[in-house]
PDB file of N, CA and C in Angstrom:
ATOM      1  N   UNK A   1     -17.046  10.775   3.063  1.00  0.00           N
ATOM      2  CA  UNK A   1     -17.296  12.178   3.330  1.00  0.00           C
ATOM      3  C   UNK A   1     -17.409  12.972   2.032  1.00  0.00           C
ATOM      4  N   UNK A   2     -16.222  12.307   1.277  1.00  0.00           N
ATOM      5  CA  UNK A   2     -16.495  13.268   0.120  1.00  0.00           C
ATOM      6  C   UNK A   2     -17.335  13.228  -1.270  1.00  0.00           C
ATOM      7  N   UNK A   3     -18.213  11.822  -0.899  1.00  0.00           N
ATOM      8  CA  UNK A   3     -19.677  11.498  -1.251  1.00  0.00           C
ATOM      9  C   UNK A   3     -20.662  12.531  -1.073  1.00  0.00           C
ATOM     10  N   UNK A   4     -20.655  12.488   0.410  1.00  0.00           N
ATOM     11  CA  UNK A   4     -22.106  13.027   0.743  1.00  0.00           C
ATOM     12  C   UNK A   4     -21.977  14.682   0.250  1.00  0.00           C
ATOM     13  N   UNK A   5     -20.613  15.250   0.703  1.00  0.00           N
ATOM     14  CA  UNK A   5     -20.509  16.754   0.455  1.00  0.00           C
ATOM     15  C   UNK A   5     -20.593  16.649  -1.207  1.00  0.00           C
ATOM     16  N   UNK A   6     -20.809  15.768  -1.827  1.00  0.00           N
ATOM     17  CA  UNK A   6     -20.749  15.961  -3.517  1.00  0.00           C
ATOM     18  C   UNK A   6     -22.556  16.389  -3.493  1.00  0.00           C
ATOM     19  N   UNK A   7     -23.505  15.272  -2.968  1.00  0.00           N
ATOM     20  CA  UNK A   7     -24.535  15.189  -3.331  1.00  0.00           C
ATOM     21  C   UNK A   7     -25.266  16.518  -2.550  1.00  0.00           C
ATOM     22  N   UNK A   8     -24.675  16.989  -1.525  1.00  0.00           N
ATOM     23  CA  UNK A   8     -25.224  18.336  -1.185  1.00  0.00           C
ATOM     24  C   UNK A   8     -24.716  19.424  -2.110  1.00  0.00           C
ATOM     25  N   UNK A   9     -23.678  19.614  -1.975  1.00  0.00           N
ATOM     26  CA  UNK A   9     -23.138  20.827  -3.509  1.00  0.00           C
ATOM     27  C   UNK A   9     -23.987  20.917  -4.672  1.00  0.00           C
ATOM     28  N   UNK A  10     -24.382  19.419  -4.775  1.00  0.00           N
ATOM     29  CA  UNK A  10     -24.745  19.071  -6.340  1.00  0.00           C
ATOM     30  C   UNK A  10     -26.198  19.517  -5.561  1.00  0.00           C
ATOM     31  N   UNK A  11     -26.911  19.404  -4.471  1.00  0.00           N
ATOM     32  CA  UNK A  11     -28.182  19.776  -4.474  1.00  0.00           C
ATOM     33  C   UNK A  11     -27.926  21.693  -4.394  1.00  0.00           C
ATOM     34  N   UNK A  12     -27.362  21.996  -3.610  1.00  0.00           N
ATOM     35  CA  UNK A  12     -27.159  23.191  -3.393  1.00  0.00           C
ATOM     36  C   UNK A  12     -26.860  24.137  -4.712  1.00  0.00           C
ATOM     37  N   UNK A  13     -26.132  23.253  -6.129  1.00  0.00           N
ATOM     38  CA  UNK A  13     -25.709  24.046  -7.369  1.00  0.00           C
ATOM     39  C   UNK A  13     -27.667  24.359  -7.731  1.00  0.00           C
ATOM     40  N   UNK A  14     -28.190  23.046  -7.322  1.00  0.00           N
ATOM     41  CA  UNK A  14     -29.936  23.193  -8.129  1.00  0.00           C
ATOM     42  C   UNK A  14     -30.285  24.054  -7.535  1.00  0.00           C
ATOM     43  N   UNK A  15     -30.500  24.065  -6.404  1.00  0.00           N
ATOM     44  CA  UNK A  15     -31.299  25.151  -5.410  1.00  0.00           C
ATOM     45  C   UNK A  15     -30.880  26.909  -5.382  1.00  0.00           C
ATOM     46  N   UNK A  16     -29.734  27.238  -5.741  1.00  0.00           N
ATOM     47  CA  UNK A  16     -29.791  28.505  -6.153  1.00  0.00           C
ATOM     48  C   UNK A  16     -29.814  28.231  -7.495  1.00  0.00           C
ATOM     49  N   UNK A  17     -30.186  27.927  -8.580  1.00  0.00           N
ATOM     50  CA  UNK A  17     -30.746  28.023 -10.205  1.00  0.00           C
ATOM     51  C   UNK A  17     -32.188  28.016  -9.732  1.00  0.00           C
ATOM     52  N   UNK A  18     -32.535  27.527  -8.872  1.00  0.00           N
ATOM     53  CA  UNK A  18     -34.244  27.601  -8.408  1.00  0.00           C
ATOM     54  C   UNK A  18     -34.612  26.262  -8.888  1.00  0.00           C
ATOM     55  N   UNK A  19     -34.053  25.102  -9.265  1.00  0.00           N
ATOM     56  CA  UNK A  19     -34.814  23.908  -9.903  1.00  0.00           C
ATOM     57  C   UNK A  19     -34.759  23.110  -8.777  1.00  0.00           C
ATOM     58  N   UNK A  20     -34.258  23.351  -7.369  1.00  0.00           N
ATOM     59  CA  UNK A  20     -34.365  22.368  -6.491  1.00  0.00           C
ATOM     60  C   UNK A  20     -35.575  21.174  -6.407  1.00  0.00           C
ATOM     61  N   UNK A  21     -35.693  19.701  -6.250  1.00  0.00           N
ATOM     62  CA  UNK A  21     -36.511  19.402  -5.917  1.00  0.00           C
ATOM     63  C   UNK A  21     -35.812  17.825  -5.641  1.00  0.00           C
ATOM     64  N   UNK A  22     -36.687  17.616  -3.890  1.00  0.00           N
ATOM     65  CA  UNK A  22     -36.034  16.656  -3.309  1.00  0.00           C
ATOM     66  C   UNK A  22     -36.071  15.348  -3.771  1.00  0.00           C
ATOM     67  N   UNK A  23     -36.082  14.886  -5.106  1.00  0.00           N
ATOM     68  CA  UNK A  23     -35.283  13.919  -5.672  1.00  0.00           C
ATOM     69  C   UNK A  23     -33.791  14.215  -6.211  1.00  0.00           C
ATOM     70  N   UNK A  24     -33.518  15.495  -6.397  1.00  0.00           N
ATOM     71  CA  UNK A  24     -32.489  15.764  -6.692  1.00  0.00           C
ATOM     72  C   UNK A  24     -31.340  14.729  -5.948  1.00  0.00           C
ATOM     73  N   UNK A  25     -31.799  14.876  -4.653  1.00  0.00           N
ATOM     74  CA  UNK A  25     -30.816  14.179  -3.325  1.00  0.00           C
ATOM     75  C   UNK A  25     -30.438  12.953  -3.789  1.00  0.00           C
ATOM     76  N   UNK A  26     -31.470  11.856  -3.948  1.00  0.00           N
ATOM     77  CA  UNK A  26     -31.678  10.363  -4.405  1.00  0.00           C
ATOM     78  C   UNK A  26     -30.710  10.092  -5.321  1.00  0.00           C
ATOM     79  N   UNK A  27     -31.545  11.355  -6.987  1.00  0.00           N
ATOM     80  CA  UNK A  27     -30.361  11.010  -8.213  1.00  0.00           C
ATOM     81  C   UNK A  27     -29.380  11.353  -8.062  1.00  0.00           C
ATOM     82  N   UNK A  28     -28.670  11.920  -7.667  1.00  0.00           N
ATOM     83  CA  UNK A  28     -27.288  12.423  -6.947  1.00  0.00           C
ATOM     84  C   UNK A  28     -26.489  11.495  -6.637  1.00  0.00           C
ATOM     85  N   UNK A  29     -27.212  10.674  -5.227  1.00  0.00           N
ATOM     86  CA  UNK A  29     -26.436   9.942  -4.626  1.00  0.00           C
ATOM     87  C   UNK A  29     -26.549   8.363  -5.510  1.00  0.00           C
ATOM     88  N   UNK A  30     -27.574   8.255  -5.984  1.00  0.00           N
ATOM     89  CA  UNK A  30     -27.751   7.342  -7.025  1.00  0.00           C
ATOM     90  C   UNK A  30     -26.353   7.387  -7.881  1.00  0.00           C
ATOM     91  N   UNK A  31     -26.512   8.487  -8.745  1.00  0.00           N
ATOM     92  CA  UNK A  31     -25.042   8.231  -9.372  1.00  0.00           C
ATOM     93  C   UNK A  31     -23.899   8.369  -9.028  1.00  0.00           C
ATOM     94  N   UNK A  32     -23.715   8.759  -8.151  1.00  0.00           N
ATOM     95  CA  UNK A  32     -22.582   8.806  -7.495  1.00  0.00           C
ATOM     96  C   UNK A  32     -21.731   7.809  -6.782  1.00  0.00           C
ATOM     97  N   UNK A  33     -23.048   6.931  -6.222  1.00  0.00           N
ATOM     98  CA  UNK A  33     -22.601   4.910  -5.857  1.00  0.00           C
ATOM     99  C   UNK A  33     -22.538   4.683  -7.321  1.00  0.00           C
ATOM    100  N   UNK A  34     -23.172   4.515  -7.873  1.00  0.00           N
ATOM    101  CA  UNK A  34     -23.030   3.905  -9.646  1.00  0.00           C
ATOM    102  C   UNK A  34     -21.181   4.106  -9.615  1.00  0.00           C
ATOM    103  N   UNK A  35     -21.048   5.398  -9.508  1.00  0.00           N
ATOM    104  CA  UNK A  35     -19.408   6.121  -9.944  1.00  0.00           C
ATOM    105  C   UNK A  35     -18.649   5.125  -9.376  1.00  0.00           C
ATOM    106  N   UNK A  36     -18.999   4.773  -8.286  1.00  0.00           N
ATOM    107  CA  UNK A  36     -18.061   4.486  -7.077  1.00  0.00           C
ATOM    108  C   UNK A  36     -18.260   2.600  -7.050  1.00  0.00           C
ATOM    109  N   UNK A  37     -19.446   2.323  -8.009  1.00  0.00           N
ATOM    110  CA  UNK A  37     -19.119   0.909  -7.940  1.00  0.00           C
ATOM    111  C   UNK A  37     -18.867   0.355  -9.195  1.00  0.00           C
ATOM    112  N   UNK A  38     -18.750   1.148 -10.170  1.00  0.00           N
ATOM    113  CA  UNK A  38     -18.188   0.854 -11.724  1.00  0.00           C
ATOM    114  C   UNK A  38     -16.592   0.701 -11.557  1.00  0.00           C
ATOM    115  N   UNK A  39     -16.291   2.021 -10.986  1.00  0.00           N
ATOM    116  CA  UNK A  39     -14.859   2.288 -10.382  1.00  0.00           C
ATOM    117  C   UNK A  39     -14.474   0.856  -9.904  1.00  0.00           C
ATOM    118  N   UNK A  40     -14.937   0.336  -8.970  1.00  0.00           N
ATOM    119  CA  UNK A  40     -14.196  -0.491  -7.873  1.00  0.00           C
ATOM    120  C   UNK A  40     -14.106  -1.925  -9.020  1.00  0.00           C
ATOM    121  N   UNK A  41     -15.713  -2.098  -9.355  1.00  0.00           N
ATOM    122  CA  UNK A  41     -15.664  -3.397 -10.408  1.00  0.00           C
ATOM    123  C   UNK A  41     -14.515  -3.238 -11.463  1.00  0.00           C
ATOM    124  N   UNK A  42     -14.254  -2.152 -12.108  1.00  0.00           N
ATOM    125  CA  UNK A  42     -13.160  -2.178 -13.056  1.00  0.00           C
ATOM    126  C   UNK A  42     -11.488  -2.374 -12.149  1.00  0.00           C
ATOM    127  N   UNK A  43     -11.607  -1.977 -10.874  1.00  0.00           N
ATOM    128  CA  UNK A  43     -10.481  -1.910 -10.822  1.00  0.00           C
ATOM    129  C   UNK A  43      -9.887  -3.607  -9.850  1.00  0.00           C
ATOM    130  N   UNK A  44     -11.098  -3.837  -9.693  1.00  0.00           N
ATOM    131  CA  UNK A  44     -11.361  -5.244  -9.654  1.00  0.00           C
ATOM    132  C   UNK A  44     -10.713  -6.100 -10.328  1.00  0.00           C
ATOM    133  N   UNK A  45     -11.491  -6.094 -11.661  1.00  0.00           N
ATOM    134  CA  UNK A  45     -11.705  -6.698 -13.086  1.00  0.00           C
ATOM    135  C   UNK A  45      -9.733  -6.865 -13.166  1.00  0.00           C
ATOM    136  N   UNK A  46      -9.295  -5.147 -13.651  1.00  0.00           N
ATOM    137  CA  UNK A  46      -7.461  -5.270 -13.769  1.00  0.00           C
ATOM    138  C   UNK A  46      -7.230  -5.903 -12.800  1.00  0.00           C
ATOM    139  N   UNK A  47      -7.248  -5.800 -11.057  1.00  0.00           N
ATOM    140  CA  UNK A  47      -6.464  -6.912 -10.678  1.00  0.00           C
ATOM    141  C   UNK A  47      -6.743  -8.142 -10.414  1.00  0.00           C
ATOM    142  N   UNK A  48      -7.693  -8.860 -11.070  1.00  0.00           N
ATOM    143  CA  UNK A  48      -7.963 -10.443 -11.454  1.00  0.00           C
ATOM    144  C   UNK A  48      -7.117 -10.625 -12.945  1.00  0.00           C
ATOM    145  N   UNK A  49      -7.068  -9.891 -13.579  1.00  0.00           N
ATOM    146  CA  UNK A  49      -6.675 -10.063 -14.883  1.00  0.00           C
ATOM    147  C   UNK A  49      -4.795 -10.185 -14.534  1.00  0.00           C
ATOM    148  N   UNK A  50      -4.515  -9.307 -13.940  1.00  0.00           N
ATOM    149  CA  UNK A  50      -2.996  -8.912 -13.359  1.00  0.00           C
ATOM    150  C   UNK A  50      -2.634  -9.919 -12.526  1.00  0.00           C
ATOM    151  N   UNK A  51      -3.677 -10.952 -11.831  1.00  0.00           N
ATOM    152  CA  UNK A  51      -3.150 -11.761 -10.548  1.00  0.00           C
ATOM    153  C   UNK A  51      -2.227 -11.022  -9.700  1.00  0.00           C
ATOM    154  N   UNK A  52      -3.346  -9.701  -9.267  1.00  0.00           N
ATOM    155  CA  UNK A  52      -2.650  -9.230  -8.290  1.00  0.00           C
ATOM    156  C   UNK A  52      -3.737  -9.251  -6.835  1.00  0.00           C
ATOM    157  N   UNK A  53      -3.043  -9.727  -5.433  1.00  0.00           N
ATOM    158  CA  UNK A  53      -3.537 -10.538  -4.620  1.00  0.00           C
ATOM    159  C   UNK A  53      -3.244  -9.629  -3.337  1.00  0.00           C
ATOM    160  N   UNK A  54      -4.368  -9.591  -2.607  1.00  0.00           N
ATOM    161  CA  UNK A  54      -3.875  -8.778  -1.223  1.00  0.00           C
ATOM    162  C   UNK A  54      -4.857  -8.899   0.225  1.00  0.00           C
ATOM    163  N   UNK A  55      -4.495  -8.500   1.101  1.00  0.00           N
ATOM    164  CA  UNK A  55      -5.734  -8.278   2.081  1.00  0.00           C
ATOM    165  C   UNK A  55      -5.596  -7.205   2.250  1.00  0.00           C
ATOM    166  N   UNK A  56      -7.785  -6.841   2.956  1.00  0.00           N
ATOM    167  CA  UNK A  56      -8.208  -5.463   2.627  1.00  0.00           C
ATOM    168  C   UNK A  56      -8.007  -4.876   1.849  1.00  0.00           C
ATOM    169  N   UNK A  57      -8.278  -5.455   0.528  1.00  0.00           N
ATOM    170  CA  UNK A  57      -8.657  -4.404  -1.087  1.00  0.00           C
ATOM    171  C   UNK A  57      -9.738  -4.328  -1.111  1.00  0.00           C
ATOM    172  N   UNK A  58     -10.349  -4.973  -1.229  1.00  0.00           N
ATOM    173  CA  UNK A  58     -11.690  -4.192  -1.094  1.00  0.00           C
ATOM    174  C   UNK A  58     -12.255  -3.188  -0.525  1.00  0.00           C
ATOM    175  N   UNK A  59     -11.903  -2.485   1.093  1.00  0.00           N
ATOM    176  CA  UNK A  59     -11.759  -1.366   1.619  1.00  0.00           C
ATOM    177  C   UNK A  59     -11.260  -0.392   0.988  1.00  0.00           C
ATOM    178  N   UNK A  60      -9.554  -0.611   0.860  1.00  0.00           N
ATOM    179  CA  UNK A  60      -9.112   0.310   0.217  1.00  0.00           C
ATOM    180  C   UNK A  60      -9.596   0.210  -1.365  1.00  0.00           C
ATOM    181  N   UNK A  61     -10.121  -0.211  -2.334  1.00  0.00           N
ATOM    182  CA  UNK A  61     -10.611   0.660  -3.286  1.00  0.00           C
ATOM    183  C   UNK A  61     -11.610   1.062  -3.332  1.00  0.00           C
ATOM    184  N   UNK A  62     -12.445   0.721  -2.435  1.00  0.00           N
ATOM    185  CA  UNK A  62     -13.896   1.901  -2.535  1.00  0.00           C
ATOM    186  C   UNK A  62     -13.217   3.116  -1.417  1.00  0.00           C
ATOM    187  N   UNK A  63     -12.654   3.205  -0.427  1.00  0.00           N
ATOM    188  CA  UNK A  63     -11.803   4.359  -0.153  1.00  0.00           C
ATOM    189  C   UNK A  63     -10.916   5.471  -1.641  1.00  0.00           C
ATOM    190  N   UNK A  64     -10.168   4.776  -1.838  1.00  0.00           N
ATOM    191  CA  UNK A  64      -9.838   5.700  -3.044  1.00  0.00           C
ATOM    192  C   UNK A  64     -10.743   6.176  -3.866  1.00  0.00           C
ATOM    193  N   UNK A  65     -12.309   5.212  -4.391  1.00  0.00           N
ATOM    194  CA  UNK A  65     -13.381   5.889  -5.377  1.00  0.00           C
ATOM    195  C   UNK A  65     -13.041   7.123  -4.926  1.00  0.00           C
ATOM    196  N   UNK A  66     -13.649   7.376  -3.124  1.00  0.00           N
ATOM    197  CA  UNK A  66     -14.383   8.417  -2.808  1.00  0.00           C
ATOM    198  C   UNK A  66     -13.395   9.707  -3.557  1.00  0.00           C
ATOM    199  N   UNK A  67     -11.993   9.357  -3.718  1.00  0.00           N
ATOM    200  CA  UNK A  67     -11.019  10.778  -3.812  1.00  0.00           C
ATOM    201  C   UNK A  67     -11.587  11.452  -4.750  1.00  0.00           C
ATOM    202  N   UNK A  68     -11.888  10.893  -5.550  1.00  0.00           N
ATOM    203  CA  UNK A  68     -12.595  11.201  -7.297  1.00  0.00           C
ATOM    204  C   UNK A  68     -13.611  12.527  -6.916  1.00  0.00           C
ATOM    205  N   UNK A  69     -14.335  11.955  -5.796  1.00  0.00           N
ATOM    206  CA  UNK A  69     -15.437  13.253  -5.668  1.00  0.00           C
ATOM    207  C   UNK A  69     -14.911  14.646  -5.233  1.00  0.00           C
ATOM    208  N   UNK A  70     -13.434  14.831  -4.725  1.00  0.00           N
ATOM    209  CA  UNK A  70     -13.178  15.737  -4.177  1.00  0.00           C
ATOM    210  C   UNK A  70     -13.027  16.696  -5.492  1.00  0.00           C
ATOM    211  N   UNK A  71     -12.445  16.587  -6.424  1.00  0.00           N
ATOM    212  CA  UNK A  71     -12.285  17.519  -7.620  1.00  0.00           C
ATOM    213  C   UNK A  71     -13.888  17.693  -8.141  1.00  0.00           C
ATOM    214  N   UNK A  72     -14.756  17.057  -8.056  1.00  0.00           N
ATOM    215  CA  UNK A  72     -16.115  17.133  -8.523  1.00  0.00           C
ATOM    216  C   UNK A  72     -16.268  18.095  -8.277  1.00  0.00           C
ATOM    217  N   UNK A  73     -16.466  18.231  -6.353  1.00  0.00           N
ATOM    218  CA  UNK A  73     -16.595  19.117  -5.620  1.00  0.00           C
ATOM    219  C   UNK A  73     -15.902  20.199  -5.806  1.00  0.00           C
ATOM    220  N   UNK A  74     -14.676  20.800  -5.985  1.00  0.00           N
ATOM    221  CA  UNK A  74     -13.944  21.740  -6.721  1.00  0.00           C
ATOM    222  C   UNK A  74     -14.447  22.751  -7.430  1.00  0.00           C
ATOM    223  N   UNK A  75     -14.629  21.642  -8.431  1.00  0.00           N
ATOM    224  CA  UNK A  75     -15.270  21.907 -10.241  1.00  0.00           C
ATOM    225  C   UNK A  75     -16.534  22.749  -9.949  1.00  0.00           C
ATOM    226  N   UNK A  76     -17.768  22.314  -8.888  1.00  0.00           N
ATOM    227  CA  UNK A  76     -19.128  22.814  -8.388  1.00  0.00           C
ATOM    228  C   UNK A  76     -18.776  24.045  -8.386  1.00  0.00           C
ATOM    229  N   UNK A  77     -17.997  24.200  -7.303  1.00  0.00           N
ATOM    230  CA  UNK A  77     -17.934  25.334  -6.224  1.00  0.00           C
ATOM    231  C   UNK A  77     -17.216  26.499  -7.289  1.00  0.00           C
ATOM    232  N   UNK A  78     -16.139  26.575  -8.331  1.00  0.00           N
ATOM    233  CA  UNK A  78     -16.065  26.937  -9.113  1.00  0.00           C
ATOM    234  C   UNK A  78     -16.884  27.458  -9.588  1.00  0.00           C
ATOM    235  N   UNK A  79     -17.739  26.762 -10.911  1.00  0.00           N
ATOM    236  CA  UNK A  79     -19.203  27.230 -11.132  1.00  0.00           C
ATOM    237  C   UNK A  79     -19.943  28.159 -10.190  1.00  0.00           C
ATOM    238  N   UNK A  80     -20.199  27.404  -8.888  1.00  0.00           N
ATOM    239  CA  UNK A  80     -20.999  28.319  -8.250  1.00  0.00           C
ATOM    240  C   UNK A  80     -20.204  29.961  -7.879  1.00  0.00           C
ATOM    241  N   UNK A  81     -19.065  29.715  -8.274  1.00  0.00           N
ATOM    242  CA  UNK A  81     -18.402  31.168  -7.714  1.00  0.00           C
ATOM    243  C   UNK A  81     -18.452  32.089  -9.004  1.00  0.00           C
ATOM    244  N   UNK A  82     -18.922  31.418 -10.054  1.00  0.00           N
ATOM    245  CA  UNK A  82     -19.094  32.446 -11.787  1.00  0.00           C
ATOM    246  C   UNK A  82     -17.751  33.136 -11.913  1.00  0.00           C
ATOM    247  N   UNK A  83     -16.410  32.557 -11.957  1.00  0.00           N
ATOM    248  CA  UNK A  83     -15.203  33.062 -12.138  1.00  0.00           C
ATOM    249  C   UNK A  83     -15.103  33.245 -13.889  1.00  0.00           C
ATOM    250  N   UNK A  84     -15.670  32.816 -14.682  1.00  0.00           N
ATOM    251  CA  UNK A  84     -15.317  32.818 -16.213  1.00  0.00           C
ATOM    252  C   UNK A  84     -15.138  31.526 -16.489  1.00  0.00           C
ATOM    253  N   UNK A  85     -15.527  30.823 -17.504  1.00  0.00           N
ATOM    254  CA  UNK A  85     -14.941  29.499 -18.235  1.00  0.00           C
ATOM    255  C   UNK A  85     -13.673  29.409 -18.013  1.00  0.00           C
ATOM    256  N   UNK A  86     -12.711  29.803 -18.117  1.00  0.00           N
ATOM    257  CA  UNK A  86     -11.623  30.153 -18.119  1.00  0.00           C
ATOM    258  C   UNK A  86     -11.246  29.630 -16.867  1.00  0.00           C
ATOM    259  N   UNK A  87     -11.260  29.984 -15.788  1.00  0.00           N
ATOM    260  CA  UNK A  87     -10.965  29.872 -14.525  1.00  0.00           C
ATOM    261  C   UNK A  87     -11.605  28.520 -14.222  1.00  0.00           C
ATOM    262  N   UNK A  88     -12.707  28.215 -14.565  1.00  0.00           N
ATOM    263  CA  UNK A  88     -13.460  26.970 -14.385  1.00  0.00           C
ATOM    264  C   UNK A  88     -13.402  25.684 -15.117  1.00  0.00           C
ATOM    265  N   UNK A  89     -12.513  25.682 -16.881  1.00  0.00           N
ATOM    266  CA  UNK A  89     -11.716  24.756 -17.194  1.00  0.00           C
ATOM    267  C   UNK A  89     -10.648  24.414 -16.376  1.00  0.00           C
ATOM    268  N   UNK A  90      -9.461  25.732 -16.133  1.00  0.00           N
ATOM    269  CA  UNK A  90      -8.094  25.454 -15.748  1.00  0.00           C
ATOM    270  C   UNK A  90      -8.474  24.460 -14.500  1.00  0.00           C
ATOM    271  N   UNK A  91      -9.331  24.740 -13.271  1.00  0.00           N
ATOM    272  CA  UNK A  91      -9.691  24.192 -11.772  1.00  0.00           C
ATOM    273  C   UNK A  91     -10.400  22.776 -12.510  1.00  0.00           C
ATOM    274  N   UNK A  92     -10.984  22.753 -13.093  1.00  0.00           N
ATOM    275  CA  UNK A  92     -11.638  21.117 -14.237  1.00  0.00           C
ATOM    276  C   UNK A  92     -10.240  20.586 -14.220  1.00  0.00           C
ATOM    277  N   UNK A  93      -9.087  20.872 -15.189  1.00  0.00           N
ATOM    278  CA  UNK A  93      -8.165  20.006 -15.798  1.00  0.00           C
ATOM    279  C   UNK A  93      -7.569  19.735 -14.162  1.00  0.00           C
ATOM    280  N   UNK A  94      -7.143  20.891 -13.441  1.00  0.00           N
ATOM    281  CA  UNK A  94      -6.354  20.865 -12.435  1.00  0.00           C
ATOM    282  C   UNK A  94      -6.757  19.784 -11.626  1.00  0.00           C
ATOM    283  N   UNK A  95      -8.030  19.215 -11.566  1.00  0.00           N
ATOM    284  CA  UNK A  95      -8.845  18.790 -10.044  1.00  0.00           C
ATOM    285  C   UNK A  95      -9.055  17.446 -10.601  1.00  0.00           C
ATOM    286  N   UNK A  96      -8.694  17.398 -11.950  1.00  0.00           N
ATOM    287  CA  UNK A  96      -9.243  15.745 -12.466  1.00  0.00           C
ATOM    288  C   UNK A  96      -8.048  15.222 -13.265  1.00  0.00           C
ATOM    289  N   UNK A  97      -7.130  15.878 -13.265  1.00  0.00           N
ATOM    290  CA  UNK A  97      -5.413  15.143 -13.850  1.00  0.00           C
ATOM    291  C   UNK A  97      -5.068  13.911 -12.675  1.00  0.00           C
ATOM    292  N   UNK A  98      -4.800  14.434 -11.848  1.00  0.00           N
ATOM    293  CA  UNK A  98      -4.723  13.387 -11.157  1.00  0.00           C
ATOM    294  C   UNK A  98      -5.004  11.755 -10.873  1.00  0.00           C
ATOM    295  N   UNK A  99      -6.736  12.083 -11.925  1.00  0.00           N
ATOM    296  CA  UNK A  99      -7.301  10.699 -11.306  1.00  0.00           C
ATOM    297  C   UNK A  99      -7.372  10.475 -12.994  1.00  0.00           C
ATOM    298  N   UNK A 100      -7.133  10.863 -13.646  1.00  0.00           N
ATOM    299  CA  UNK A 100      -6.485   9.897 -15.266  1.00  0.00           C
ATOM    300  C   UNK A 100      -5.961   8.748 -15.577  1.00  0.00           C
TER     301      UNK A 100
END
C-alpha cells in the first residue's frame, strides 16, 4: 500500500509543478521495486552471512521494505505543503531515523 501511495504522491508532487507526464508513473514505480529489492537482497545477503534461518522471511522482508515508503511519503506531502526547509528537514530526519 505504501508503494503505490508513494508512486502517486510522487506523480501528484510532478503534476502540480506542471511537469506531469505519464511515464512519470513507470519511473516511480520502477525505482521504488529497485528500493524494495536491493533492500531485501542486502538483508538477505546479512542473514546468510549471520546463519540466521527461519520460515516466511522472505514475506516478511519485502513487507518491512514497504515501511521505508511511509516516511517518503511524509517527506512529499511536507514539500507539497511549502512549510519552510526548516519544517521539511526536521519531518526528513523525523520520518527516516527510524529506518537507519
Amino acid at each position: 500500500m505504501a508503494l503505490v501511495t508513494y508512486i502517486l504522491v510522487a506523480a501528484l508532487q510532478t503534476g502540480l509543478e506542471e511537469r506531469f507526464h505519464p511515464q512519470i508513473l513507470s519511473a516511480s514505480a520502477t525505482r521504488a521495486l529497485l528500493v524494495v529489492l536491493l533492500d531485501f537482497l542486502l538483508v538477505q545477503c546479512g542473514c546468510y552471512l549471520l546463519n540466521i534461518q527461519g520460515t516466511g522471511q522472505v514475506i516478511d522482508l519485502i513487507a518491512y521494505g514497504g515501511y521505508k515508503f511511509v516516511g517518503v511519503i511524509l517527506t512529499h506531502f511536507m514539500g507539497l505543503l511549502d512549510l519552510g526547509s526548516a519544517t521539511y528537514a526536521l519531518v526528513f530526519v523525523y520520518a527516516q531515523t527510524p529506518y537507519s
